[in-house]
C-alpha atoms as a PDB file:
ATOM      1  CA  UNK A   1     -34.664 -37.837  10.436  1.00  0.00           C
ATOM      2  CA  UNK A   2     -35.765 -34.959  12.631  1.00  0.00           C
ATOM      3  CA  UNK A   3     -39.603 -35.063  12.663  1.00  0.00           C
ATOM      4  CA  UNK A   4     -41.984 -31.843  12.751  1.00  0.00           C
ATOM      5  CA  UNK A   5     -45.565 -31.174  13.293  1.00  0.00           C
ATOM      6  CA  UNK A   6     -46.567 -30.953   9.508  1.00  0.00           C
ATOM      7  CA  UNK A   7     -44.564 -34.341   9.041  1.00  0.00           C
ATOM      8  CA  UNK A   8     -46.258 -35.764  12.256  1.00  0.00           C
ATOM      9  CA  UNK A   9     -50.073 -34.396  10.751  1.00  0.00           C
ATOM     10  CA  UNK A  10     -48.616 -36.241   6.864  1.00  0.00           C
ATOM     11  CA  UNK A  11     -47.674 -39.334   8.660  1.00  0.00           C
ATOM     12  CA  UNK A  12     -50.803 -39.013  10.769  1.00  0.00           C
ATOM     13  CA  UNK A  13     -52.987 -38.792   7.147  1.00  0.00           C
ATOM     14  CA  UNK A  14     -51.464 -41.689   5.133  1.00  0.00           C
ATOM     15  CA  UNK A  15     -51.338 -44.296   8.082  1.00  0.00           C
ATOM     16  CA  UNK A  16     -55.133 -43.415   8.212  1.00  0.00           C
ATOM     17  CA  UNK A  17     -55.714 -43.306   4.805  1.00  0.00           C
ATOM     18  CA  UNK A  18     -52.789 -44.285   2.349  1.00  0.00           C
ATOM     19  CA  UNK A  19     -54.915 -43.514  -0.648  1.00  0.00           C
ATOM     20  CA  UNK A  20     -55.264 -40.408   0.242  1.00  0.00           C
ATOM     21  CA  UNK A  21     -54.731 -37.892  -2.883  1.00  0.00           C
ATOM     22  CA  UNK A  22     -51.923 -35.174  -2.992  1.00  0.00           C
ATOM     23  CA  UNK A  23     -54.373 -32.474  -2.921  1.00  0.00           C
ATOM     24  CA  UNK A  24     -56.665 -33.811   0.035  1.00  0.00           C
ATOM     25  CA  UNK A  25     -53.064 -34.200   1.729  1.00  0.00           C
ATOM     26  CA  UNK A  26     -52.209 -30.933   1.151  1.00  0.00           C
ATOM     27  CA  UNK A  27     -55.212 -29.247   2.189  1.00  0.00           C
ATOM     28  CA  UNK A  28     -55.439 -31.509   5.265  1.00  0.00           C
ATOM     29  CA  UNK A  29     -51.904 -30.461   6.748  1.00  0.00           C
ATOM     30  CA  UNK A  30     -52.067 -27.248   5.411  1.00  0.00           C
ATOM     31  CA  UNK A  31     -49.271 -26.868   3.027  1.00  0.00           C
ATOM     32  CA  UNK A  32     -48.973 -26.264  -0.585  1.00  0.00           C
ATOM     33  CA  UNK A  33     -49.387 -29.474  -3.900  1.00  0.00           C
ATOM     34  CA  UNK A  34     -45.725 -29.157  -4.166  1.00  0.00           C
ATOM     35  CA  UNK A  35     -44.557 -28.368  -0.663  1.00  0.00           C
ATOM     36  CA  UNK A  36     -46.784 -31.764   0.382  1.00  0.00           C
ATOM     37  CA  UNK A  37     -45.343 -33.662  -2.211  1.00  0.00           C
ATOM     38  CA  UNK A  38     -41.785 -32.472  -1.692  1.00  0.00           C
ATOM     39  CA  UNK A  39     -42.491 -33.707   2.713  1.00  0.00           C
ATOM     40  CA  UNK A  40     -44.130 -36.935   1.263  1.00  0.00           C
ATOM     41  CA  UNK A  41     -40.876 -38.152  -0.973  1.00  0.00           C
ATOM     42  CA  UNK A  42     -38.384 -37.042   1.222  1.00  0.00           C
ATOM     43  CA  UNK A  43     -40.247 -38.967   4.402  1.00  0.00           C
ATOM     44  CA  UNK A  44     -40.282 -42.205   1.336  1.00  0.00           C
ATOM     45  CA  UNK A  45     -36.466 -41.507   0.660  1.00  0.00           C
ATOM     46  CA  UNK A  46     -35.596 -41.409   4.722  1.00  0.00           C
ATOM     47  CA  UNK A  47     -37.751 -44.670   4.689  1.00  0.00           C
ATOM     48  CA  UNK A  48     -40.374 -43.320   7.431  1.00  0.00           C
ATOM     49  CA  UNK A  49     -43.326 -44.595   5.001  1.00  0.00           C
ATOM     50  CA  UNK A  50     -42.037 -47.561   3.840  1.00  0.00           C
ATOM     51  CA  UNK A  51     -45.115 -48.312   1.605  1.00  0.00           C
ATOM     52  CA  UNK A  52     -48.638 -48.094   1.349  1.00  0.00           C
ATOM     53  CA  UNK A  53     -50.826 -51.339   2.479  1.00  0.00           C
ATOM     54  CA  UNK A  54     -54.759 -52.168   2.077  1.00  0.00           C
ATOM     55  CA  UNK A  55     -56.166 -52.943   5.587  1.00  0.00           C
ATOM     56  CA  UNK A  56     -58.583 -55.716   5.294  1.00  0.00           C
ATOM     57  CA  UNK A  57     -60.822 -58.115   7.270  1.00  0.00           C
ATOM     58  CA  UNK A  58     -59.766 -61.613   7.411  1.00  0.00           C
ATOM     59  CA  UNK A  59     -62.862 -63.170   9.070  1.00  0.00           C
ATOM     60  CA  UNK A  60     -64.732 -61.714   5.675  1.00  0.00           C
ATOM     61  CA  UNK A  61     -61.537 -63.411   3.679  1.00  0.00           C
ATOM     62  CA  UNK A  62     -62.645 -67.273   5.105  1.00  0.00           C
ATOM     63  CA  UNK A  63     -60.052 -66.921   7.838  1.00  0.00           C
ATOM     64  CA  UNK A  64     -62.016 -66.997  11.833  1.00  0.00           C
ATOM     65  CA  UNK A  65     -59.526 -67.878  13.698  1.00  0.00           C
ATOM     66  CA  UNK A  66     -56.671 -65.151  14.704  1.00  0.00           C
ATOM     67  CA  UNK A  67     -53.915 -66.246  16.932  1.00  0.00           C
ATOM     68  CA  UNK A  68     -50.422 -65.718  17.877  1.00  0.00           C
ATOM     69  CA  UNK A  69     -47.793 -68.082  18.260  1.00  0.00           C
ATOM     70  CA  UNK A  70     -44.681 -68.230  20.473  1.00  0.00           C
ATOM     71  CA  UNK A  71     -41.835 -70.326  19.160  1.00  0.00           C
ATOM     72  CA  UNK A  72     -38.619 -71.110  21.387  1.00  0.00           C
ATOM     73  CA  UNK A  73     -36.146 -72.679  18.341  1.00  0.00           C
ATOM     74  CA  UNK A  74     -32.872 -73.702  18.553  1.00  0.00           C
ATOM     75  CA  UNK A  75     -29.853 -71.682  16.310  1.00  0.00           C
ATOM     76  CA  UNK A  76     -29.327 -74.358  14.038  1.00  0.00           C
ATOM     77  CA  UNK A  77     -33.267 -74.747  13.104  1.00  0.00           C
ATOM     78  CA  UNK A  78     -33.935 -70.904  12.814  1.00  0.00           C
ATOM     79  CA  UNK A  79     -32.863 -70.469   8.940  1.00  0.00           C
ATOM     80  CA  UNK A  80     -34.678 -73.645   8.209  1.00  0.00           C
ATOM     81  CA  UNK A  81     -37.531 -72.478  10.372  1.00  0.00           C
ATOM     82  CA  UNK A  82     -37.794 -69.101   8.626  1.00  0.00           C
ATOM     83  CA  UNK A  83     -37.829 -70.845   5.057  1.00  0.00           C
ATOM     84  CA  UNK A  84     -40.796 -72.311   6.187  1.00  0.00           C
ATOM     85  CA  UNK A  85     -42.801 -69.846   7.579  1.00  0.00           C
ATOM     86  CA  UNK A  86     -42.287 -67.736   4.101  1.00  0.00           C
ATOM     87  CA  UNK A  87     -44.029 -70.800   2.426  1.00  0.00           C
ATOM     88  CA  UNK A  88     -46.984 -70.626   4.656  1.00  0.00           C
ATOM     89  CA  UNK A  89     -49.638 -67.949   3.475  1.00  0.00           C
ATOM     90  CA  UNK A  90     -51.390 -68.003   6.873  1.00  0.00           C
ATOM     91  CA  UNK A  91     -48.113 -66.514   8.384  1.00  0.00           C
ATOM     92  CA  UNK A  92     -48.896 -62.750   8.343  1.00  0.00           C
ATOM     93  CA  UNK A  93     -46.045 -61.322  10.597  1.00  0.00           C
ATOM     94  CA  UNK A  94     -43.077 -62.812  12.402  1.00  0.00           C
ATOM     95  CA  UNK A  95     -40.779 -61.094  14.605  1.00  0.00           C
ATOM     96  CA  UNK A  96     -37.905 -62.154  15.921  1.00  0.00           C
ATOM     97  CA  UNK A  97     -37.924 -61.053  20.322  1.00  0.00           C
ATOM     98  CA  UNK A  98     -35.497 -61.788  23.200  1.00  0.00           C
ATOM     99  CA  UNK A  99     -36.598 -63.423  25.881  1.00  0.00           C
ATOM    100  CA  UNK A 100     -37.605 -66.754  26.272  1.00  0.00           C
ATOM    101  CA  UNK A 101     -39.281 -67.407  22.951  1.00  0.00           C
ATOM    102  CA  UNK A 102     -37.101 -66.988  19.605  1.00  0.00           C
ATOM    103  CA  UNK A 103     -40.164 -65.457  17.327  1.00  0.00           C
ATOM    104  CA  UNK A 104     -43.603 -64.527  17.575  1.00  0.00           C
ATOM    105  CA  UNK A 105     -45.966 -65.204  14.904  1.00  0.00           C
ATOM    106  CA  UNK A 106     -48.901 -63.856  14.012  1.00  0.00           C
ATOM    107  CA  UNK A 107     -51.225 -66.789  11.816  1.00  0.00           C
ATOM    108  CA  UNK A 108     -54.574 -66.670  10.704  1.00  0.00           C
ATOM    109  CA  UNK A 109     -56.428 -69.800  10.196  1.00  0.00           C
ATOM    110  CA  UNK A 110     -60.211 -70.889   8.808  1.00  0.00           C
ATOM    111  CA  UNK A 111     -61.210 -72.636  11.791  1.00  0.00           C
ATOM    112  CA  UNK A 112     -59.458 -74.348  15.068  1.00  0.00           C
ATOM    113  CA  UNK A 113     -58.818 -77.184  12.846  1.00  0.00           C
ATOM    114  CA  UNK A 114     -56.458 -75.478  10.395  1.00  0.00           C
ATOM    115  CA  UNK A 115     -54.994 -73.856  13.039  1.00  0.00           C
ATOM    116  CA  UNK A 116     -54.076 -77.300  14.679  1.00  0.00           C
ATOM    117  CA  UNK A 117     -52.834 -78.596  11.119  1.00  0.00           C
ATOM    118  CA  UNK A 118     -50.505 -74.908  10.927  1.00  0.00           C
ATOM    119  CA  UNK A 119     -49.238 -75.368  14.481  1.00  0.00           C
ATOM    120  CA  UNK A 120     -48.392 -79.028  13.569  1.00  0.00           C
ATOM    121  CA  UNK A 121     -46.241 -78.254  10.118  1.00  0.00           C
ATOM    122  CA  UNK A 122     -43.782 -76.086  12.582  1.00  0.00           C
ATOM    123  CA  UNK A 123     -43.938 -77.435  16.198  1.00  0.00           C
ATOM    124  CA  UNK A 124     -40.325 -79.753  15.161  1.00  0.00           C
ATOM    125  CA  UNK A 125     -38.803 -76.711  14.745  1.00  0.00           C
ATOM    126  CA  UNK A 126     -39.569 -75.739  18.299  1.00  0.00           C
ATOM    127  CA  UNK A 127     -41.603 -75.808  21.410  1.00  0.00           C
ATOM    128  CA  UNK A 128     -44.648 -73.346  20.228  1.00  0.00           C
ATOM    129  CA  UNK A 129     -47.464 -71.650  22.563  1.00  0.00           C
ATOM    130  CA  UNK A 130     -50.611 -70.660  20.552  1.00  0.00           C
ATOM    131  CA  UNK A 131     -52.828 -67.559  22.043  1.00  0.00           C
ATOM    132  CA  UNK A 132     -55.915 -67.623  20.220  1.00  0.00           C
ATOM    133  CA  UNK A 133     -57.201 -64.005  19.568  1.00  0.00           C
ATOM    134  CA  UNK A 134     -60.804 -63.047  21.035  1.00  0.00           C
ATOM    135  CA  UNK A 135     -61.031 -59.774  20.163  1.00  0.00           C
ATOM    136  CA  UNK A 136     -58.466 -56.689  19.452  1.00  0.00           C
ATOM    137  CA  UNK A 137     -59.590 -54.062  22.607  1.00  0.00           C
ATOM    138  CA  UNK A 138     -56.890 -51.790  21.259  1.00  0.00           C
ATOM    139  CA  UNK A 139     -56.784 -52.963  17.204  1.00  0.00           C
ATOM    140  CA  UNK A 140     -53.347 -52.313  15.057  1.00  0.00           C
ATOM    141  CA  UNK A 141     -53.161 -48.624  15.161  1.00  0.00           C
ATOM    142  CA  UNK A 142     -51.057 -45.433  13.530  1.00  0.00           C
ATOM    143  CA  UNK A 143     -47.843 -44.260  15.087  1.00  0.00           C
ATOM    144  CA  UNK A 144     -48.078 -41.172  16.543  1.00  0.00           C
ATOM    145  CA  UNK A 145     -45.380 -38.670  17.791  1.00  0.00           C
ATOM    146  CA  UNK A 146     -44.510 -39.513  21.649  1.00  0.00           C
ATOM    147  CA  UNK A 147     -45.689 -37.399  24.494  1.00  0.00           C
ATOM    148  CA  UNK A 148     -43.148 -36.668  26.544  1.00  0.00           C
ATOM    149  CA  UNK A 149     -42.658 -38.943  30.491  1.00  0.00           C
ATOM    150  CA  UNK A 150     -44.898 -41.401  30.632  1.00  0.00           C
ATOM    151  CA  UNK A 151     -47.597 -41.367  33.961  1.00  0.00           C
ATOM    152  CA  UNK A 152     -47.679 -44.006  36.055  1.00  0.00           C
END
C-alpha cells in the first residue's frame, strides 16, 4: 500500500495516541469525519494498523527487572522451545533473527531472582545470553515515514 502524507500524519496520531476519537483524528490531519474514517479502515483492511495496544509501565506492574535474552537453539528444539515461551507471561516479545542467535526475547522479571528462575526454565533449549536493561535512551517509539539516504 502506497503511503501519503495524510496517511503518514493518521498513522503518526494513533501510534501516539490509539484512543484517539474520529473527530480529534479528523481535525488533527485535516480531513473530513468520513474521509478520516474511510483512510483509517482501509489502512486496518491493508493491515498497516494492525490493532490498538495500551502502553504501560511494568516497574509500576511489580516487574523491575527488564532484560533481553539471546537464545542460539537447535531445529529440532525450536517448536518445543516456542510452546514454552507462549506459557511464560514474562515473555513479552520474541523474534526470530539470523545470525548467530536463533531468537531474541524480550522478558520482564520482579527482581534478579525471577529473572535467574526464567532464564533457568529455557536455558535446555539452548545456550542463552541475558542483557539486563538499564535504561531505554531511545524508548519503543512510532514509525515514521523514511527520509530519504541516510548521512553518515
Amino acid at each position: 500500500m502506497e503511503l501519503d502524507a495524510k496517511a503518514w500524519k493518521i498513522l503518526a496520531a494513533v501510534q501516539r495516541d490509539g484512543r484517539i476519537s474520529l473527530k480529534a483524528l479528523a481535525a488533527e490531519v485535516g480531513l473530513s469525519l468520513p474521509a478520516v474514517s474511510e483512510r483509517l479502515k482501509r489502512l486496518e483492511e491493508a493491515h498497516v494498523v494492525t490493532g490498538y495496544r495500551a502502553a504501560v509501565d511494568v516497574a509500576a506492574l511489580g516487574y523491575g527487572v527488564l532484560a533481553m535474552i539471546a537464545m542460539t537453539t537447535p531445529q529440532a528444539d525450536k517448536a518445543r522451545l516456542l510452546a514454552r515461551l507462549e506459557m511464560l507471561p514474562e515473555v513479552t516479545e520474541c523474534l526470530h533473527v539470523t545470525g548467530q542467535d536463533s531468537y531474541l526475547l524480550r522478558v520482564v522479571a520482579r527482581d534478579i531472582a525471577h529473572l535467574e528462575q526464567l532464564v533457568g526454565s529455557i536455558n535446555h533449549y539452548g545456550e542463552t545470553r541475558t542483557s539486563i536493561v538499564m535504561s531505554a535512551p531511545i524508548p519503543l517509539r512510532p514509525v515514521a515515514p523514511p527520509k530519504g539516504p541516510l548521512a553518515s
